[in-house]
Each structure stands twice: as C-alpha cells, then as structure tokens.
C-alpha atoms as a PDB file:
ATOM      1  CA  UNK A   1     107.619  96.844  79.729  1.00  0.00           C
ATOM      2  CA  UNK A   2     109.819  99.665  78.302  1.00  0.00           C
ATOM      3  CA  UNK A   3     110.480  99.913  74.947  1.00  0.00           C
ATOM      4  CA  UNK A   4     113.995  99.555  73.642  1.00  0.00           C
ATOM      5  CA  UNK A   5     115.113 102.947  72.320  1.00  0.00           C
ATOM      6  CA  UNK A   6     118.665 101.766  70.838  1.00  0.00           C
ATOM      7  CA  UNK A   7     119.319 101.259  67.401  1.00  0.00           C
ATOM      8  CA  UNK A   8     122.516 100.330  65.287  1.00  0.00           C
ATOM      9  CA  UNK A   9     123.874  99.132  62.041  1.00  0.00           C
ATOM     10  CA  UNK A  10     128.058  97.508  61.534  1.00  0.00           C
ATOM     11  CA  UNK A  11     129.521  98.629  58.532  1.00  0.00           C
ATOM     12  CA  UNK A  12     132.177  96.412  56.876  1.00  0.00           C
ATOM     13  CA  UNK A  13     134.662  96.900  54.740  1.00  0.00           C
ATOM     14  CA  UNK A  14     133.840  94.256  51.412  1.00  0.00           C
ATOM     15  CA  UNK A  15     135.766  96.192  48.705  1.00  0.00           C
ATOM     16  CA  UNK A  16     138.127  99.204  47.918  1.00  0.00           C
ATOM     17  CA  UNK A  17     135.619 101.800  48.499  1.00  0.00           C
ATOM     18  CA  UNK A  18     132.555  99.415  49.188  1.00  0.00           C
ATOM     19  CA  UNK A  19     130.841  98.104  52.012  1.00  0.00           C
ATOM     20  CA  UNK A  20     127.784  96.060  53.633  1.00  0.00           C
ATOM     21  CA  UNK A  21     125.774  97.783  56.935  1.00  0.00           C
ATOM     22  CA  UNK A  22     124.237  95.275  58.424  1.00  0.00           C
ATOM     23  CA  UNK A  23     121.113  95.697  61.138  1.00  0.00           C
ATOM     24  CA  UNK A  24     120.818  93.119  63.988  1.00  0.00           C
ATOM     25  CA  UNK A  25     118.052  91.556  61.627  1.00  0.00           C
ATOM     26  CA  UNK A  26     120.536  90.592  59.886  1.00  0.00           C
ATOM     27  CA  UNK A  27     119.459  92.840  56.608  1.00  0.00           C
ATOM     28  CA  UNK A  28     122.381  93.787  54.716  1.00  0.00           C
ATOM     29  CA  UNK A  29     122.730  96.377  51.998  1.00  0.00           C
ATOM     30  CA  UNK A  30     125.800  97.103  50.057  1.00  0.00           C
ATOM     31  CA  UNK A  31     127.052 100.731  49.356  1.00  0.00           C
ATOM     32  CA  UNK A  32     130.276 102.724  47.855  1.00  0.00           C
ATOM     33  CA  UNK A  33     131.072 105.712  46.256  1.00  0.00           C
ATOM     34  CA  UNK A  34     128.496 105.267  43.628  1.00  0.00           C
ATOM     35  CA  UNK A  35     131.112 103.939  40.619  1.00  0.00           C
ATOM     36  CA  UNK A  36     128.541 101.120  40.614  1.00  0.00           C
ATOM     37  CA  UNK A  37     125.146 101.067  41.018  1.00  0.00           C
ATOM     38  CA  UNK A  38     125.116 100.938  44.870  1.00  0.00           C
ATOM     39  CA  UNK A  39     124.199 103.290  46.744  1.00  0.00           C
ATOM     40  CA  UNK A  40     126.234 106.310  48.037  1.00  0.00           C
ATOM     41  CA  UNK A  41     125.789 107.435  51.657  1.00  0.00           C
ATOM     42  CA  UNK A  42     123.829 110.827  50.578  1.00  0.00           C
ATOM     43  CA  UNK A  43     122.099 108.725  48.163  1.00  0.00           C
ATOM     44  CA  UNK A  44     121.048 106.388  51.766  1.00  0.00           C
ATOM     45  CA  UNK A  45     120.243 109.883  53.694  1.00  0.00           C
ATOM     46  CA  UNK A  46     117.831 110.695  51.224  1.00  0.00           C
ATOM     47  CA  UNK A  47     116.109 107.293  51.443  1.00  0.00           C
ATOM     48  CA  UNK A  48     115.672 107.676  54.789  1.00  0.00           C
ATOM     49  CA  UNK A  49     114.267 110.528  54.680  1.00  0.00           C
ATOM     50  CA  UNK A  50     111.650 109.607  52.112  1.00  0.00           C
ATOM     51  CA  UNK A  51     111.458 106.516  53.664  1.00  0.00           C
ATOM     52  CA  UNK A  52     110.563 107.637  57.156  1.00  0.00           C
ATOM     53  CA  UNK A  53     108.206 109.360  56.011  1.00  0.00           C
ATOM     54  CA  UNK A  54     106.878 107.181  53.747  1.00  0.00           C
ATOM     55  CA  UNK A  55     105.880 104.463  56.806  1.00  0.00           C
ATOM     56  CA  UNK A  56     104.297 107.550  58.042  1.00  0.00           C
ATOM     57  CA  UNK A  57     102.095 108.494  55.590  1.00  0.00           C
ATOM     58  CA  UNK A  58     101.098 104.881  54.005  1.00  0.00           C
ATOM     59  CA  UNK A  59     100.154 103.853  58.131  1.00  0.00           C
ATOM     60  CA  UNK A  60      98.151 106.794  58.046  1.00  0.00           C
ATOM     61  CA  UNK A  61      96.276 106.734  54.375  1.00  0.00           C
ATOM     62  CA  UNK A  62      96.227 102.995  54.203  1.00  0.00           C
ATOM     63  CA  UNK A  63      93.825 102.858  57.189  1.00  0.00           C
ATOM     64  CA  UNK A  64      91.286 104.280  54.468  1.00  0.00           C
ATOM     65  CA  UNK A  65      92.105 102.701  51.396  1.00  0.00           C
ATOM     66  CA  UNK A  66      95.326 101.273  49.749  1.00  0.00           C
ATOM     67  CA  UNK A  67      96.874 103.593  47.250  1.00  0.00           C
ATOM     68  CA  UNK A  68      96.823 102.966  43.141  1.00  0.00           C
ATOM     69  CA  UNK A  69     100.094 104.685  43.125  1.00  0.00           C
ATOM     70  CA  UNK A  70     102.558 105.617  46.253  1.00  0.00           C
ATOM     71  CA  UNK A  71     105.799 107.206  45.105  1.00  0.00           C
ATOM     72  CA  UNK A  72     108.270 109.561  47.346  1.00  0.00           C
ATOM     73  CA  UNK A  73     110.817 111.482  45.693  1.00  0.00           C
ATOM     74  CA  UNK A  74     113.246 112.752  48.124  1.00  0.00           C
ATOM     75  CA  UNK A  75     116.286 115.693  46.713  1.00  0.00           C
ATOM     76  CA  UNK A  76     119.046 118.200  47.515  1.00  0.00           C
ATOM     77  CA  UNK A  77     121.836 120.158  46.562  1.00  0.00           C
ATOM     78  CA  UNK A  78     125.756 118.336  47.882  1.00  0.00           C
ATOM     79  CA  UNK A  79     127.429 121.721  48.505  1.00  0.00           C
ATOM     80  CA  UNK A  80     130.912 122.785  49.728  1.00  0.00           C
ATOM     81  CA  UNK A  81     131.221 125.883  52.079  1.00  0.00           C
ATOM     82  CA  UNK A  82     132.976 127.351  55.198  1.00  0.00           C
ATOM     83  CA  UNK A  83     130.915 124.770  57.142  1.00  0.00           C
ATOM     84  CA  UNK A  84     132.574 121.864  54.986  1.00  0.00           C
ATOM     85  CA  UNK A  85     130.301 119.233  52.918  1.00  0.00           C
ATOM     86  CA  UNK A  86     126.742 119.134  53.705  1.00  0.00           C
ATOM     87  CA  UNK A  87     123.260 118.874  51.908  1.00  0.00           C
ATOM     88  CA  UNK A  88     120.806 121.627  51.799  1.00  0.00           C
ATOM     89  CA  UNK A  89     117.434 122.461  50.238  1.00  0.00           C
ATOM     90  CA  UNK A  90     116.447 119.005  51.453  1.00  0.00           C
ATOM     91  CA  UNK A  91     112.669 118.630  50.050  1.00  0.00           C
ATOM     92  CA  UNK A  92     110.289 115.308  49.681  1.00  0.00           C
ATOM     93  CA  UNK A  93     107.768 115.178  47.222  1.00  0.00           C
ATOM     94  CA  UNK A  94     105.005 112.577  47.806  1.00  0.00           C
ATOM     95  CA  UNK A  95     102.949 111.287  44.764  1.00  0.00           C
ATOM     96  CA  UNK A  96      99.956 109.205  45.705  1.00  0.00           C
ATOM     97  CA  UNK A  97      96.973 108.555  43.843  1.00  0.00           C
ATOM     98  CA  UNK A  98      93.907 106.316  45.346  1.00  0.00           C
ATOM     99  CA  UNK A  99      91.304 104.530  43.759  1.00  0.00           C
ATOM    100  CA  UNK A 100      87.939 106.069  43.485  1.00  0.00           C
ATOM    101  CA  UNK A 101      85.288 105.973  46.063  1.00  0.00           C
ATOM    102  CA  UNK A 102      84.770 106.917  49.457  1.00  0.00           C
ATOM    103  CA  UNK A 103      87.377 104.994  50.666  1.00  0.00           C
ATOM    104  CA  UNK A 104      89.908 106.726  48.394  1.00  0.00           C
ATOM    105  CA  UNK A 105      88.202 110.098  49.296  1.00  0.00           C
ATOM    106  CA  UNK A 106      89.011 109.347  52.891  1.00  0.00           C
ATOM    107  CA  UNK A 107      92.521 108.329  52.133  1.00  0.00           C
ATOM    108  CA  UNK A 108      93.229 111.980  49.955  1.00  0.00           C
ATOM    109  CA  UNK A 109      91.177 113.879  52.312  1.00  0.00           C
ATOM    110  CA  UNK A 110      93.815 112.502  55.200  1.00  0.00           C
ATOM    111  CA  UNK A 111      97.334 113.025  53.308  1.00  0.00           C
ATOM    112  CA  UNK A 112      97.692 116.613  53.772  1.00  0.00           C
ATOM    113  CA  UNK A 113      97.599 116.080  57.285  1.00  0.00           C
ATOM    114  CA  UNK A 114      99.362 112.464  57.174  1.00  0.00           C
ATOM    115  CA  UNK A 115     102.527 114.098  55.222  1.00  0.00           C
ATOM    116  CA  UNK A 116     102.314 117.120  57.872  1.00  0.00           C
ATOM    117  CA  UNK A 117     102.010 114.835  60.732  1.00  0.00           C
ATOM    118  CA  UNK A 118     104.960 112.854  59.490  1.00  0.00           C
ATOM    119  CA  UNK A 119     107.403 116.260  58.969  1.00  0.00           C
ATOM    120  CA  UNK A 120     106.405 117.842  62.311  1.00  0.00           C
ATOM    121  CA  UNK A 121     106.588 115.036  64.710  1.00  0.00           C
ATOM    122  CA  UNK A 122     106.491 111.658  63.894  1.00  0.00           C
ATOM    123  CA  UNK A 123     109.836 111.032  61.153  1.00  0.00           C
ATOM    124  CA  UNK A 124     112.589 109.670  63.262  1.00  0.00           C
ATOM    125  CA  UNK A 125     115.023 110.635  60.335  1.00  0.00           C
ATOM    126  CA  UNK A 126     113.708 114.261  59.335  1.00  0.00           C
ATOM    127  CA  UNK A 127     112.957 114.953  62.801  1.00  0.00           C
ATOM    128  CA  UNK A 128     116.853 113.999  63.649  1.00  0.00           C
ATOM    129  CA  UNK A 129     117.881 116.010  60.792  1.00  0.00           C
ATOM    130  CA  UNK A 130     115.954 119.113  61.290  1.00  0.00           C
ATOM    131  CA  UNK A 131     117.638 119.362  65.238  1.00  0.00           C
ATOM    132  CA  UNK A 132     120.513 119.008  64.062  1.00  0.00           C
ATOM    133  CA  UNK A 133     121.629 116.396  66.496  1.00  0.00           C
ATOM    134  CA  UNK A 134     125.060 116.478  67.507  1.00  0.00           C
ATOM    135  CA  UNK A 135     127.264 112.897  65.957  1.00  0.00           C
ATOM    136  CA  UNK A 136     129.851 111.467  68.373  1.00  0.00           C
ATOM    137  CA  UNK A 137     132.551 109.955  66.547  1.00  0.00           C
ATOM    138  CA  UNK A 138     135.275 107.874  68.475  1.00  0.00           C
ATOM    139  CA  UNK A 139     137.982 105.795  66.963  1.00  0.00           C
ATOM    140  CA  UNK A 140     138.166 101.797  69.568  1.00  0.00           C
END
C-alpha cells in the first residue's frame, strides 16, 4: 500500500490579527502577532524545527533508555535585507540528560549520532528549510 505523502493545515480567521490552524485530526492551535501569549508564526517555525527533530532524536535515544531530562531550544535572528524578511543563524540546541547505567550509557553514547541523523536526513522541517523549497502561493 503506498503511503500518503500529503499534508495540510486550514487557517481561520478568529480575531483581528488571530487565528486557529487546524490539521485534519482535528488539533487546533491558536496564533497572532504575539500581543498575547500565542504564538507568532516565526515563533511556530522554530517549534517545528525543534520539534522535528525532537521525534527524531527521542525515537532514537528512547530505544535505550528514557531520558531524566529532554529539552530542545531552537533560535534565530528576524532580519530585514534586500531579500525582504527572513530568519537566519537558525541553530537547535538539544539538552538531554539520562539516568545512570548502561542503559543511559547507551542512550548518550547514541545522541551524537541521533541529533546528526535527524539534521542530515531524517527532519522533514529542517530538511525543507535547508533546500530551500520553493512556496506556491495562489489566491481561490
């Protein structure tokens, strides 16, 4: 059976300057501008990215023992040039401690190559990013 390779989210409209995205789980999660404590769309790219990667590397590690502490910090700069508004210095910082034992010696010994593994080939979202593939926008 092939697997289905098409993904989407609707965004609506709930506010001045706020709205839901919905997936066709029916997840929603509100975001705006950031006057509130939603989320802004940079704010979302960057927990993508960490996120993706996140999956990654916890599917990976996890198969050897179950972290203590898992934390992903994901920044950049929001800069204004020539090419228009765009985020650079994009960077992920992955803090993850496991418990001691063999298990957890597995599980460190494995991250280097988990959070490697996850940046060169297996992160839908930094993957996307990094080939800078081209958005079609159209107006129905």
């Amino acid at each position: 059976m092939a697997e289905d390779t098409h993904r989407s989210v609707s965004i609506e409209r709930v506010a001045s300057r706020q709205y839901v995205a919905t997936n066709p789980r029916g997840g929603k999660l509100i975001f705006g501008e950031g006057n509130d404590n939603e989320f802004t769309p940079v704010e979302l790219l960057l927990t993508a990215l960490a996120g993706c990667s996140a999956i990654d590397v916890d599917f990976i590690t996890t198969r050897r023992a179950d972290p203590d502490s898992f934390e992903v910090e994901a920044t950049g700069d929001k800069i204004r040039d020539e090419s228009g508004n765009r985020m650079e210095n994009l960077e992920l910082a992955f803090r993850v401690r496991f418990p001691d034992g063999d298990d957890g010696d597995a599980a460190r010994k494995v991250l280097p190559d988990a959070i490697a593994k996850s940046r060169d080939r297996l992160c839908t979202v930094s993957r996307t990013v990094e080939v800078a593939t081209p958005v079609a926008i159209r107006s129905e």
